[in-house]
Protein backbone atom coordinates (compact mmCIF):
# COMPACT_ATOMS: atom_id res chain seq x y z
CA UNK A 1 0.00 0.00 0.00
CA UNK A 2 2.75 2.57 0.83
CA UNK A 3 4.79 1.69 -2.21
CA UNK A 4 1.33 2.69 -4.10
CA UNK A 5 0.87 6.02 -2.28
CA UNK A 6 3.76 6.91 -3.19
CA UNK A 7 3.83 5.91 -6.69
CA UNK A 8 0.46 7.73 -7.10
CA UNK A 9 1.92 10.65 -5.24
CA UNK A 10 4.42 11.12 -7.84
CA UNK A 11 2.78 10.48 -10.71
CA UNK A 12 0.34 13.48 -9.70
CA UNK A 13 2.95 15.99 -8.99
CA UNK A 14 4.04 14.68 -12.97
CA UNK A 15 0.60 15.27 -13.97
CA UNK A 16 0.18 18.82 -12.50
CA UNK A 17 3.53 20.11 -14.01
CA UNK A 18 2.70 19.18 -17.82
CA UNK A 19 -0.81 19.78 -17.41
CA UNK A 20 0.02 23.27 -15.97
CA UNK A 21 3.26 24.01 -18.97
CA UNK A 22 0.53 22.71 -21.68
CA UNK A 23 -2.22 25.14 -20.57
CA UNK A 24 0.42 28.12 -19.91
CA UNK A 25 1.71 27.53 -23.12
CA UNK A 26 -1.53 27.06 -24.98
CA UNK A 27 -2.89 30.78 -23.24
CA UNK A 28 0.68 32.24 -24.23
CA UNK A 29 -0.21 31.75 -28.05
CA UNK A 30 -4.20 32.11 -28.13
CA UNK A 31 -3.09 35.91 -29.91
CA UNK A 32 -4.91 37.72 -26.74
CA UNK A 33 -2.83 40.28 -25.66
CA UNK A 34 -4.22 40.65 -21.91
CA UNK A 35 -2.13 44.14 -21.87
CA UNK A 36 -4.82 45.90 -24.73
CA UNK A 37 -7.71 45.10 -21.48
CA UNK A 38 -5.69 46.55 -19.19
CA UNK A 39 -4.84 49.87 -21.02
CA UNK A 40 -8.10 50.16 -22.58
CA UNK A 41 -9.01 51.64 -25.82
CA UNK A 42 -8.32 54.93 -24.82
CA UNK A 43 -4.79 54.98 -23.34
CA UNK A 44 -3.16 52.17 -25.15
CA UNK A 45 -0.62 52.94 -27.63
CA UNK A 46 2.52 50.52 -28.57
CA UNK A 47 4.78 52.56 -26.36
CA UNK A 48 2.87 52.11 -23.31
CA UNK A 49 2.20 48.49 -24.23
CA UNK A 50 6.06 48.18 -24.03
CA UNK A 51 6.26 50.13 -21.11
CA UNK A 52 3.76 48.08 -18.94
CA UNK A 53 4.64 44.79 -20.37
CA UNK A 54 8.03 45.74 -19.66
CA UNK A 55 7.28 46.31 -15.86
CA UNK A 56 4.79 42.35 -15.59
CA UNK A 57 8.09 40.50 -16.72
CA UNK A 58 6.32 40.00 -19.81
CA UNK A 59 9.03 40.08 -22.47
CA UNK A 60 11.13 37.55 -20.38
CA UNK A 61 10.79 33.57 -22.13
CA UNK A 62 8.35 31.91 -22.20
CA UNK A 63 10.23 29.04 -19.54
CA UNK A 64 11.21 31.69 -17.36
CA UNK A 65 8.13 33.12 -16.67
CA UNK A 66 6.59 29.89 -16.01
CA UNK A 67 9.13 28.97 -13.37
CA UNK A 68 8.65 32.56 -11.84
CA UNK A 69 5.07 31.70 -12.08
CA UNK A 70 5.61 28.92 -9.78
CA UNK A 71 7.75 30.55 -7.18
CA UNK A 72 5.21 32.19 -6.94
CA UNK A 73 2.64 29.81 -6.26
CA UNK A 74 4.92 27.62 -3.82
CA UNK A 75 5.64 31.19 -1.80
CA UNK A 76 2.27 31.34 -1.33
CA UNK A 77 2.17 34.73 -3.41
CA UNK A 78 -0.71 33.71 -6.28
CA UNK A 79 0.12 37.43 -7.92
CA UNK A 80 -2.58 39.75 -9.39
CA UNK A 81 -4.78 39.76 -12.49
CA UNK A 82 -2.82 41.00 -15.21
CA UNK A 83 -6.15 42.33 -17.40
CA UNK A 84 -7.84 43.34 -14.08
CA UNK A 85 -5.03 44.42 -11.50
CA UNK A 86 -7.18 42.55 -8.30
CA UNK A 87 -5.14 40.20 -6.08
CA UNK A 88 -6.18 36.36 -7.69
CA UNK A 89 -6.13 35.34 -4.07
CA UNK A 90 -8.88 38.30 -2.87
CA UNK A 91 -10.81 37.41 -5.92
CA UNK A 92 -10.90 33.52 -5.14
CA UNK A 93 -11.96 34.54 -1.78
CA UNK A 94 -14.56 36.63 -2.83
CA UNK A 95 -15.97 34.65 -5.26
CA UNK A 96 -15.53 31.25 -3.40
CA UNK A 97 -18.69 31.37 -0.79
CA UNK A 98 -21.19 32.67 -4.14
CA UNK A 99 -19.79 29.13 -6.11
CA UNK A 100 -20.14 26.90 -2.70
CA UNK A 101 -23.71 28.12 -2.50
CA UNK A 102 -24.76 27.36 -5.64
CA UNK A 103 -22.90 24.19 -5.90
CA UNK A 104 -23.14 22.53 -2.94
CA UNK A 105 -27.49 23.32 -3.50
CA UNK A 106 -26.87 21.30 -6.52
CA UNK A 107 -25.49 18.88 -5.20
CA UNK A 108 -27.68 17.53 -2.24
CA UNK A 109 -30.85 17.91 -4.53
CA UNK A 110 -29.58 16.05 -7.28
CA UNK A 111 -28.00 13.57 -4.95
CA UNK A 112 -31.77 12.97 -3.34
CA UNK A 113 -33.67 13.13 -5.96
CA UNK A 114 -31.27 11.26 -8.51
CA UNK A 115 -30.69 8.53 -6.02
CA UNK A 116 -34.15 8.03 -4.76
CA UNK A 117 -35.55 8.07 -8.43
CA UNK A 118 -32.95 5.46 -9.24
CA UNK A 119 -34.18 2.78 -6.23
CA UNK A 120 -37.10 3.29 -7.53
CA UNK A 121 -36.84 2.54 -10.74
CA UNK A 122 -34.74 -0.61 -10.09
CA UNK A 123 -37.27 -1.59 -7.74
CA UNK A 124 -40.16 -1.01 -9.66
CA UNK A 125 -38.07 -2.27 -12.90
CA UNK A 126 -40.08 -1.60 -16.29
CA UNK A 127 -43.34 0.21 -14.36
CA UNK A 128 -44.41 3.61 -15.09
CA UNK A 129 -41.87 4.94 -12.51
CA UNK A 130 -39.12 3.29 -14.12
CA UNK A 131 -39.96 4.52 -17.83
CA UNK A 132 -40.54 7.82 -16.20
CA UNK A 133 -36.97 7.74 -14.64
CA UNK A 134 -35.29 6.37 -17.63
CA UNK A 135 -36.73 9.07 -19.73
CA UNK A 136 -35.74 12.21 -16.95
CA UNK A 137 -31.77 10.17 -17.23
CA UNK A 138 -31.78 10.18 -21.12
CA UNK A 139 -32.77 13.66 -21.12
CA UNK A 140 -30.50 15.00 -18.18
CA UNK A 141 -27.14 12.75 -19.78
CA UNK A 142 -28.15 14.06 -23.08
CA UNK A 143 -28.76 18.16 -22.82
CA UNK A 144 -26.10 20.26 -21.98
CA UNK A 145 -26.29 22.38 -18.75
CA UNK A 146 -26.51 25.89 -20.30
CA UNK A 147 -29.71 24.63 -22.49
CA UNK A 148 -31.72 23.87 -19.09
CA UNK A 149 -30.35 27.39 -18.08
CA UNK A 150 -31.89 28.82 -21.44
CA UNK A 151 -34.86 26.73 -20.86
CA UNK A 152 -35.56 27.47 -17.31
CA UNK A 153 -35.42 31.00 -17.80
CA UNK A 154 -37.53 30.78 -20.48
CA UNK A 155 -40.37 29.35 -18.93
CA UNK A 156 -40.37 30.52 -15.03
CA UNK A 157 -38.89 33.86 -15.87
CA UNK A 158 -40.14 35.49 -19.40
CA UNK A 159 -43.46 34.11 -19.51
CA UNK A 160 -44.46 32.96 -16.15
CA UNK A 161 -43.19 35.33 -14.79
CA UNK A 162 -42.04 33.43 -11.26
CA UNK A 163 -38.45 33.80 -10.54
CA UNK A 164 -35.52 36.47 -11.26
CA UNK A 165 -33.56 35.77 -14.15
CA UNK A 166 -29.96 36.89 -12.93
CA UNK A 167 -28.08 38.24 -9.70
CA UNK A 168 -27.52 36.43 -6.46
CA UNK A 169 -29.11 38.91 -3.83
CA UNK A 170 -31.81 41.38 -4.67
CA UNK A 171 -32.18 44.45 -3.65
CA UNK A 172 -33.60 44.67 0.02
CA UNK A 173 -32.80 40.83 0.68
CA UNK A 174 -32.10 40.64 4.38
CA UNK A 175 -32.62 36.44 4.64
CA UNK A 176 -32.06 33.63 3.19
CA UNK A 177 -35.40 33.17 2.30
CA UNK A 178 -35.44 36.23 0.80
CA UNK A 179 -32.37 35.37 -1.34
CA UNK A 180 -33.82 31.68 -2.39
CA UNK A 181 -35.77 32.81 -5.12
CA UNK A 182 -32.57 33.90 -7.07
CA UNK A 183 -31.25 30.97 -6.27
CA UNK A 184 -34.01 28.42 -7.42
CA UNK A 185 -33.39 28.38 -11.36
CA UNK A 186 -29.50 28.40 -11.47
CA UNK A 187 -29.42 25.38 -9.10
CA UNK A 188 -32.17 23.78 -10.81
CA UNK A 189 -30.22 23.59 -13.76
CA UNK A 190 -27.02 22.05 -12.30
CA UNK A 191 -28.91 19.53 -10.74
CA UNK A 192 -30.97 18.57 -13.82
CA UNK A 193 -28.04 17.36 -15.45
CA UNK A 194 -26.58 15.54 -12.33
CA UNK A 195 -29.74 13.83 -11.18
CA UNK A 196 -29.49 12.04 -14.88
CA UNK A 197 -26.00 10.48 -14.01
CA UNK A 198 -27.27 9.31 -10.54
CA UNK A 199 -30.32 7.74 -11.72
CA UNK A 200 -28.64 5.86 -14.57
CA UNK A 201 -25.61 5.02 -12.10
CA UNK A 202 -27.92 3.73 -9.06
CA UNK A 203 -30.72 1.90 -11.33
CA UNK A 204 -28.04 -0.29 -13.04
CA UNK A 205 -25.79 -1.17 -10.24
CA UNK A 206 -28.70 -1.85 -7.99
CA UNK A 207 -30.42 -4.16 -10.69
CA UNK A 208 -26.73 -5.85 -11.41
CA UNK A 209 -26.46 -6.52 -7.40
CA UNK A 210 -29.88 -7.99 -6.92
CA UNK A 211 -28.71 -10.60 -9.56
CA UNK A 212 -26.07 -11.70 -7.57
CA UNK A 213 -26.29 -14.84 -5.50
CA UNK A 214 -25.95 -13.66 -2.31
CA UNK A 215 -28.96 -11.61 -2.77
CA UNK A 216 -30.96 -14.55 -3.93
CA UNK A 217 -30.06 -16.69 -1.13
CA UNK A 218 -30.84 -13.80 1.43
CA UNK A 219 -34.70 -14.03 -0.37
CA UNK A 220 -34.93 -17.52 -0.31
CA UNK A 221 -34.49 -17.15 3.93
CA UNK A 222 -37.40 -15.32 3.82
CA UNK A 223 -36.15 -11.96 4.52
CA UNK A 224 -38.36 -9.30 3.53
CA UNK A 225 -38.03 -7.44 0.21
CA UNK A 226 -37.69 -4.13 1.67
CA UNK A 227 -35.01 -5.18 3.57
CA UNK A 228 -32.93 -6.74 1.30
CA UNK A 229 -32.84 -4.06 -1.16
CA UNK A 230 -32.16 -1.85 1.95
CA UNK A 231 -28.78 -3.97 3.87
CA UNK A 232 -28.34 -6.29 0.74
CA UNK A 233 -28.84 -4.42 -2.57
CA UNK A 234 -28.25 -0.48 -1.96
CA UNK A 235 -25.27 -0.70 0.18
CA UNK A 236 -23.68 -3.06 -2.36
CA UNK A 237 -24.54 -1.18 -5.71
CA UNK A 238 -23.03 2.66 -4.22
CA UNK A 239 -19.32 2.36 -5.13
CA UNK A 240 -19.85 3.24 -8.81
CA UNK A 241 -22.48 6.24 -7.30
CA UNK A 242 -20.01 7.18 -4.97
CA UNK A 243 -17.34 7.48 -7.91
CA UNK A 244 -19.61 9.84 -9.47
CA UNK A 245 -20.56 12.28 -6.41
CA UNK A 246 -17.03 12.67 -6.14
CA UNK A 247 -15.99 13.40 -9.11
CA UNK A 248 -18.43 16.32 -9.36
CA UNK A 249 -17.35 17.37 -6.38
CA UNK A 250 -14.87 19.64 -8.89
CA UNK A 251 -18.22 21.48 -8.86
CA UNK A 252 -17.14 23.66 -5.62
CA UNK A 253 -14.12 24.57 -6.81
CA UNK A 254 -15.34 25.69 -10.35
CA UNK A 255 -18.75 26.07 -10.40
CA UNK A 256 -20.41 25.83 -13.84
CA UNK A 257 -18.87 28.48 -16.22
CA UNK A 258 -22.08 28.56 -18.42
CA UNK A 259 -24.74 28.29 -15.78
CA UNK A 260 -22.91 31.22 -13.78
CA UNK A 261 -22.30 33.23 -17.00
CA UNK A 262 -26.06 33.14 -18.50
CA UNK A 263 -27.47 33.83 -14.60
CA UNK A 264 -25.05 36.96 -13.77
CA UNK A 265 -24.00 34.54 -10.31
CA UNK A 266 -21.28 36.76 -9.03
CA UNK A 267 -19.05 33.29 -8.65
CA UNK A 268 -15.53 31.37 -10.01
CA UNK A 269 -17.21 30.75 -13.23
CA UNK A 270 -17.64 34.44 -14.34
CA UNK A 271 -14.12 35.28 -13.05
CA UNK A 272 -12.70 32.92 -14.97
CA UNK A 273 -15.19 33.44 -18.22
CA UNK A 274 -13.85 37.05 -17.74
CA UNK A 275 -9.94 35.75 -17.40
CA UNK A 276 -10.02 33.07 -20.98
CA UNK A 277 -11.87 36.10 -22.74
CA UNK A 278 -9.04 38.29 -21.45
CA UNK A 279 -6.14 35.83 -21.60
CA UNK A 280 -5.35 37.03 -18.56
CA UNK A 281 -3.64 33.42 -17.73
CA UNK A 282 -2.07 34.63 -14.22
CA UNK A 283 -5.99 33.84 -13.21
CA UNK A 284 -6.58 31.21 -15.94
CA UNK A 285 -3.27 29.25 -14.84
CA UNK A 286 -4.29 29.50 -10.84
CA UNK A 287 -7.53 27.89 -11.41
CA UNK A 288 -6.78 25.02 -14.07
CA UNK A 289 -3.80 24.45 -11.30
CA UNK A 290 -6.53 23.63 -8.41
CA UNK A 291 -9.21 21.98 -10.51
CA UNK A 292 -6.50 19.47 -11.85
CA UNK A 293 -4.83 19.15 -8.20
CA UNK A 294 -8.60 18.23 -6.99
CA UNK A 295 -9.36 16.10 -10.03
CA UNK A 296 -6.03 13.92 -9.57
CA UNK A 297 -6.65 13.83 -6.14
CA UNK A 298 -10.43 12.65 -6.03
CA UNK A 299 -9.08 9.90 -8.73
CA UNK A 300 -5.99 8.80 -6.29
CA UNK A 301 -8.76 8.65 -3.49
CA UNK A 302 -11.53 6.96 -5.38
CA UNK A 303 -8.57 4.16 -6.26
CA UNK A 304 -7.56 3.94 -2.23
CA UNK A 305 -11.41 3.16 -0.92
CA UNK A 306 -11.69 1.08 -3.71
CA UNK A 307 -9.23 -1.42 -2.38
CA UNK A 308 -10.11 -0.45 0.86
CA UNK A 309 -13.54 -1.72 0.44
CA UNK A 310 -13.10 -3.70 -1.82
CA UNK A 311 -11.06 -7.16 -0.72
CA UNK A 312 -10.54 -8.41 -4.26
CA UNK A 313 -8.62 -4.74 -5.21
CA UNK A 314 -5.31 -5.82 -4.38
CA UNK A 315 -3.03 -2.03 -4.72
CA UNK A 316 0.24 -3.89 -4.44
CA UNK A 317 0.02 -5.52 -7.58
């Protein structure tokens, strides 16, 4: 097990350093000069472009400025926006609780509602409650996120007439309950999405475990149905669920770029929307940094419970 750790620990620290060169070299040639946002139409001129690029360390090579870039980042000194001039690290703390809320909503309903429809359906395999579920997973694996966004606003906003259409807090909000409303149609269309991976995810797993023949024999004792898709079934059929829930747990780090975008949520997905259309990569190279730390790390965990619960998973060889 420790000669695995360690093995995995290295490979990630691999995978972070050409994952982070790849995507600082890919923004240093997108042709986005994030210098012309700074100065503005009305005060740049070549000279001052010089001047000020001059003064970021911008003219140094490309392989210096990337290991600057992380002495930076191991000093604990994440720099400032180069389009915008904020502090990256004020920013991500500013923006951070806006993306929690959202995400984190999104989360816990689509983990209910995508689970529970899921035991149903596998319990209730080929009623009306299963067709009914099968239909909500094709559509949620099948539209994208910002179409339910479109969609949603669409119908409870323009011609209902229900909910807001942008902005986390309204003017005059005091309480939560005041704020929920705002909140209602961006979650909703996270979760749509998610809640069509859960229930395809917990319907076949559960309907591949109560195959097995340890759930046979527990039926054949006589133990009651409920019951044995309760202890027997569920608890058996949640590893490849699990797998899922944390994998989107990339969700609080992130958000969703398109959801917060269309829905004005003052969160990491519109700061870093506002970063790739600015090639400002000082903020684009700080977040694809944590969301691939995160991702590599959820994988290396989801590998360690797997053997961990799992006697047959065997790490050592």
């Amino acid at each position: 097990m420790a000669k695995y750790v360690a093995k995995r620990l290295l490979l990630t620290l691999v995978m972070i350093i050409i994952i982070s060169f790849a995507i600082f070299v890919a923004l240093n040639n997108t042709g986005v000069d994030p210098i012309s946002f700074k100065l503005g139409l009305d005060n740049y001129t070549p000279e001052a472009a010089a001047e000020l690029r001059e003064k970021l360390g911008l003219n140094a090579p490309l392989v210096v400025r990337y290991l600057r870039w992380w002495k930076d980042m191991l000093s604990g000194n994440f720099g400032y926006s180069i389009a915008h001039g904020y502090s990256i690290r004020s920013g991500l703390i500013a923006k951070w609780p806006a993306t929690l809320e959202i995400s984190l909503t999104a989360m816990i309903v689509s983990t209910v509602i995508g689970i529970g429809i899921g035991m149903l359906s596998a319990i209730w395999q080929n009623s009306i409650v299963d067709y009914l579920g099968r239909m909500i997973a094709a559509i949620g694996n099948s539209v994208p996120e910002y179409f339910f966004a479109l969609i949603l606003i669409q119908l409870f906003s323009v011609r209902l007439q229900l909910l807001p259409t942008s902005g986390r807090v309204p003017a005059g909000a005091v309480t939560f309950w005041d704020r929920l409303p705002n909140l209602i149609l961006p979650v909703a269309a996270l979760a749509i999405p998610m809640c069509g991976n859960l229930m395809r995810y917990t319907r076949n797993t559960m309907l591949d475990v109560a195959n097995q023949e340890y759930v046979k024999l527990a039926r054949s004792k006589g133990i009651p149905e409920w019951k044995v898709y309760i202890k027997h079934v569920f608890r058996n059929s949640m590893r490849p669920v699990v797998t899922v829930l944390l994998f989107r747990m990339t969700l609080l780090l992130g958000g969703s770029v398109a959801v917060e975008t269309i829905f004005s949520w003052p969160g990491v997905g519109q700061v870093l929307t506002q970063a790739i259309t600015a090639s400002d990569y000082s903020v684009v190279m700080l977040y694809t940094l944590m969301m691939a730390v995160l991702m590599l790390t959820i994988s290396f965990l989801v590998d360690l419970f797997a053997a961990l619960l799992d006697p047959r998973v065997r790490l050592d060889k």
